[in-house]
N, C-alpha and C. Protein backbone atom coordinates (compact mmCIF):
# COMPACT_ATOMS: atom_id res chain seq x y z
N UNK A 1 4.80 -16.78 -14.99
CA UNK A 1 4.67 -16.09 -16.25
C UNK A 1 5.41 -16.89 -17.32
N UNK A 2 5.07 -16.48 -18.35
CA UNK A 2 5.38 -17.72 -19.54
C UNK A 2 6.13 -16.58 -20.66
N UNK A 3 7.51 -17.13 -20.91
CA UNK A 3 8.83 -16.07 -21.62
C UNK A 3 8.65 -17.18 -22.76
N UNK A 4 9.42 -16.42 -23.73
CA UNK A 4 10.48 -17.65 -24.81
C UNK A 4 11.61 -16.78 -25.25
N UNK A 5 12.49 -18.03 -25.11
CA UNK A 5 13.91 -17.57 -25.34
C UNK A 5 14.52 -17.39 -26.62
N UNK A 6 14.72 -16.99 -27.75
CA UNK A 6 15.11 -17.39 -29.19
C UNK A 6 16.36 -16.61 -29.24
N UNK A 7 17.09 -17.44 -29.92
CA UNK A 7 18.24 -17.49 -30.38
C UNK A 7 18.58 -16.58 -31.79
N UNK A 8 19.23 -16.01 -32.16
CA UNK A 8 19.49 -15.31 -33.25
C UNK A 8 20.30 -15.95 -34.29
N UNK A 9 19.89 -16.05 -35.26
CA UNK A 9 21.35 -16.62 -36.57
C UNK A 9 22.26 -15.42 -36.54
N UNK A 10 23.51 -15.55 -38.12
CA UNK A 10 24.32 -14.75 -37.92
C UNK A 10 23.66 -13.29 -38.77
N UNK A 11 22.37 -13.95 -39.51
CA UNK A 11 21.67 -12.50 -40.11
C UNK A 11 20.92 -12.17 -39.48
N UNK A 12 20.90 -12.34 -37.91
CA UNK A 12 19.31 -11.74 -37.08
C UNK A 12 18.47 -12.00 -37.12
N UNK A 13 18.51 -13.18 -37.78
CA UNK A 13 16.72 -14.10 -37.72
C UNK A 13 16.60 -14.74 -36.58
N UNK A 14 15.70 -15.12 -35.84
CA UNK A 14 15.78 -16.59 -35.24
C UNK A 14 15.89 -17.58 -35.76
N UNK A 15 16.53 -18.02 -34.94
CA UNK A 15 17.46 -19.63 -35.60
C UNK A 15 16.56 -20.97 -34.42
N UNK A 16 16.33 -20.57 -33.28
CA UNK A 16 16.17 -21.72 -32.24
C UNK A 16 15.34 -20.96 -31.09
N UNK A 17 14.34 -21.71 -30.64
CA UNK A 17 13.65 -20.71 -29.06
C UNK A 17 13.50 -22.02 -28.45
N UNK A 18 13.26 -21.57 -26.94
CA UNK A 18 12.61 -22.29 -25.60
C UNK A 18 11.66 -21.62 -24.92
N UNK A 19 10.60 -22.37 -24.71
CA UNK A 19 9.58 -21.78 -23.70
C UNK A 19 10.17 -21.85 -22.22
N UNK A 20 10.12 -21.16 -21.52
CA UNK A 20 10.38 -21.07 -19.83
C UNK A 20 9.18 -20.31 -19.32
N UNK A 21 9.00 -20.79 -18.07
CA UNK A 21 8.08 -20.20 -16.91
C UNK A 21 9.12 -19.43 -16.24
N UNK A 22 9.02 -18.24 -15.44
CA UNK A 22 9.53 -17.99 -14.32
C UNK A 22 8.49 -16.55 -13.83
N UNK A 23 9.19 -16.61 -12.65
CA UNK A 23 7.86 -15.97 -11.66
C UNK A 23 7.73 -13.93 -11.88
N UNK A 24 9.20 -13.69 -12.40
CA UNK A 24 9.09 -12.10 -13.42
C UNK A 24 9.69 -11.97 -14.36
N UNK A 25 9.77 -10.85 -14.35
CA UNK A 25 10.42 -10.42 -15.96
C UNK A 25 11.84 -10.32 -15.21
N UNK A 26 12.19 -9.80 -14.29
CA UNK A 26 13.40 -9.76 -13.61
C UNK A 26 14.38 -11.32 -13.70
N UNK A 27 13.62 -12.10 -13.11
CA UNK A 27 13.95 -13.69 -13.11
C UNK A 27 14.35 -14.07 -14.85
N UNK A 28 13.27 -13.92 -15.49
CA UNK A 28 13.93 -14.41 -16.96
C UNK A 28 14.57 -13.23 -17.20
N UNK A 29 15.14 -12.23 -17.09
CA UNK A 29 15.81 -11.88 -18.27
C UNK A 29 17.34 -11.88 -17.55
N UNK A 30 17.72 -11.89 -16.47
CA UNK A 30 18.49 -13.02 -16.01
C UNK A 30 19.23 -14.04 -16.14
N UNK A 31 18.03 -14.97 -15.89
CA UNK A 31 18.21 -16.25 -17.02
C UNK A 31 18.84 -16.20 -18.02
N UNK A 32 17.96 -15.17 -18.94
CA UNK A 32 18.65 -14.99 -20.00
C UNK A 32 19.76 -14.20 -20.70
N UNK A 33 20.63 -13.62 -19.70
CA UNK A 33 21.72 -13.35 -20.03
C UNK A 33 22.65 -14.06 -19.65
N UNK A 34 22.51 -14.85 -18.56
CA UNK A 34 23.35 -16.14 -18.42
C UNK A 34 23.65 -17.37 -19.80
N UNK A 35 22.83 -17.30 -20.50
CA UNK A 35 22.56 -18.24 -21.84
C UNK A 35 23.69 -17.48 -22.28
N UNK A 36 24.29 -18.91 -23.31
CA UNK A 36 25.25 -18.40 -24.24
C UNK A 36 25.07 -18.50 -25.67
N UNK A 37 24.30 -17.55 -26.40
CA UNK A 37 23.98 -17.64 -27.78
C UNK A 37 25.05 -16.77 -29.06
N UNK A 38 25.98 -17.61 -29.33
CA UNK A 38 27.17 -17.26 -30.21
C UNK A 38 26.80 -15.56 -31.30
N UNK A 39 25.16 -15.50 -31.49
CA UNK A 39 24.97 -14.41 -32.30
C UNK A 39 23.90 -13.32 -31.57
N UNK A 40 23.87 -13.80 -30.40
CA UNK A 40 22.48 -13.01 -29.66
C UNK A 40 21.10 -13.68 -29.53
N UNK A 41 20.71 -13.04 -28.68
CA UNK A 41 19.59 -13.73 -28.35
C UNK A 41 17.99 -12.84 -27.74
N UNK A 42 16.95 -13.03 -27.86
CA UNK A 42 15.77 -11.96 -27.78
C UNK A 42 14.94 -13.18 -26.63
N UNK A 43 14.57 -11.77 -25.90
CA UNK A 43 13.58 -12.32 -24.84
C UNK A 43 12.36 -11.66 -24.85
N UNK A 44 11.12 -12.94 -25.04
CA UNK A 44 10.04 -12.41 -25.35
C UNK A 44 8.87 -12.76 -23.80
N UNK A 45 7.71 -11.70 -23.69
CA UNK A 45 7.00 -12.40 -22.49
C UNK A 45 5.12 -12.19 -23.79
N UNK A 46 4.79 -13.05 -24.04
CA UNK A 46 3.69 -12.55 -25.11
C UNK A 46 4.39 -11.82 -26.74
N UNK A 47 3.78 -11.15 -27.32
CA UNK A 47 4.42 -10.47 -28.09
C UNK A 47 4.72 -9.08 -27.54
N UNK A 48 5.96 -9.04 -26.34
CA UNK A 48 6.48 -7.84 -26.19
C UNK A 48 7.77 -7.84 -26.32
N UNK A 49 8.58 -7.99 -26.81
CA UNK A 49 9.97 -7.97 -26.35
C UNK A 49 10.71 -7.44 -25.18
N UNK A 50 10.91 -8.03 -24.49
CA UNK A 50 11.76 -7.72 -23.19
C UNK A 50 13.26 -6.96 -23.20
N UNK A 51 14.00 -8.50 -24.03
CA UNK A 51 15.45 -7.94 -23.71
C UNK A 51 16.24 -8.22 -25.64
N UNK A 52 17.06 -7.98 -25.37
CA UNK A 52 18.08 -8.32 -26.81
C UNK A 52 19.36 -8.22 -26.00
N UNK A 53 19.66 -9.87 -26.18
CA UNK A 53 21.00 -9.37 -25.21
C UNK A 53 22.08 -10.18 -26.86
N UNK A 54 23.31 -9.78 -27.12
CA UNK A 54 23.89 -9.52 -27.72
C UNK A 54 24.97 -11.06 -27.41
N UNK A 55 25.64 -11.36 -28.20
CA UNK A 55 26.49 -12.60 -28.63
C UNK A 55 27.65 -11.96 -28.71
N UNK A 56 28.94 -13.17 -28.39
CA UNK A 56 30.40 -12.95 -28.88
C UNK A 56 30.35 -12.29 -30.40
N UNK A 57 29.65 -12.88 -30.78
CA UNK A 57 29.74 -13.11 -32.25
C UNK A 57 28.42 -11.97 -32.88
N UNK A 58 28.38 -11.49 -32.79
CA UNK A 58 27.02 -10.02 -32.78
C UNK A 58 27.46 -9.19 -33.80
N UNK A 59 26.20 -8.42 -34.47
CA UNK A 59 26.43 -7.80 -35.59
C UNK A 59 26.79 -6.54 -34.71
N UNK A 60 28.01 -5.46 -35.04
CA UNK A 60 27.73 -4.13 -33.91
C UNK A 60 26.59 -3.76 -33.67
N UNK A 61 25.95 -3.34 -34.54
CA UNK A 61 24.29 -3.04 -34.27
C UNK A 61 23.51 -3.21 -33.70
N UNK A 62 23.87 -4.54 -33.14
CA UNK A 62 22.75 -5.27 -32.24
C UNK A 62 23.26 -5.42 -30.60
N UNK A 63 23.44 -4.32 -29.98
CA UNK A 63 23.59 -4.52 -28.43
C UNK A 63 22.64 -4.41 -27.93
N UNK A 64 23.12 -4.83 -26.28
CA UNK A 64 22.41 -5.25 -25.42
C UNK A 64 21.19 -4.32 -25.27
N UNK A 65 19.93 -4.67 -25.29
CA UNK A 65 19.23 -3.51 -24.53
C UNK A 65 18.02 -4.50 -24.02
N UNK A 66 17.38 -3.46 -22.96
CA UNK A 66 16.16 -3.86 -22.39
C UNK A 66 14.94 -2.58 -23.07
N UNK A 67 13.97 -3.69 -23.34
CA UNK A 67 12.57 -2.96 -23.58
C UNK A 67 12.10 -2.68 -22.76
């Protein structure tokens, strides 16, 4: 299955993404809380959003959650 990883600026935009394969949604989002993105970071599989996993550096507003 085909994810992308994007990175958050410090106003919640995306700032930076990566495409990854992995074999579920379990496997990337995983992955992607292991990543270290200073403002948060969104995990996408298509246009669904998966996860929002949250940064050192994070607006309060924006915690962790799964879609």
């Amino acid at each position: 299955m085909e994810y992308r990883y994007v990175t958050l600026s410090s106003s919640g935009e995306a700032s930076d993404g990566e495409n990854w394969s992995c074999t579920s949604d379990v496997e990337a989002i995983e992955r992607a809380r292991g990543r270290a993105a200073a403002f948060g970071a969104e995990l996408w599989r298509g246009d669904q959003r998966l996860s929002v996993i949250a940064g050192p550096m994070s607006r309060p507003d924006r915690r962790t959650r799964a879609h």
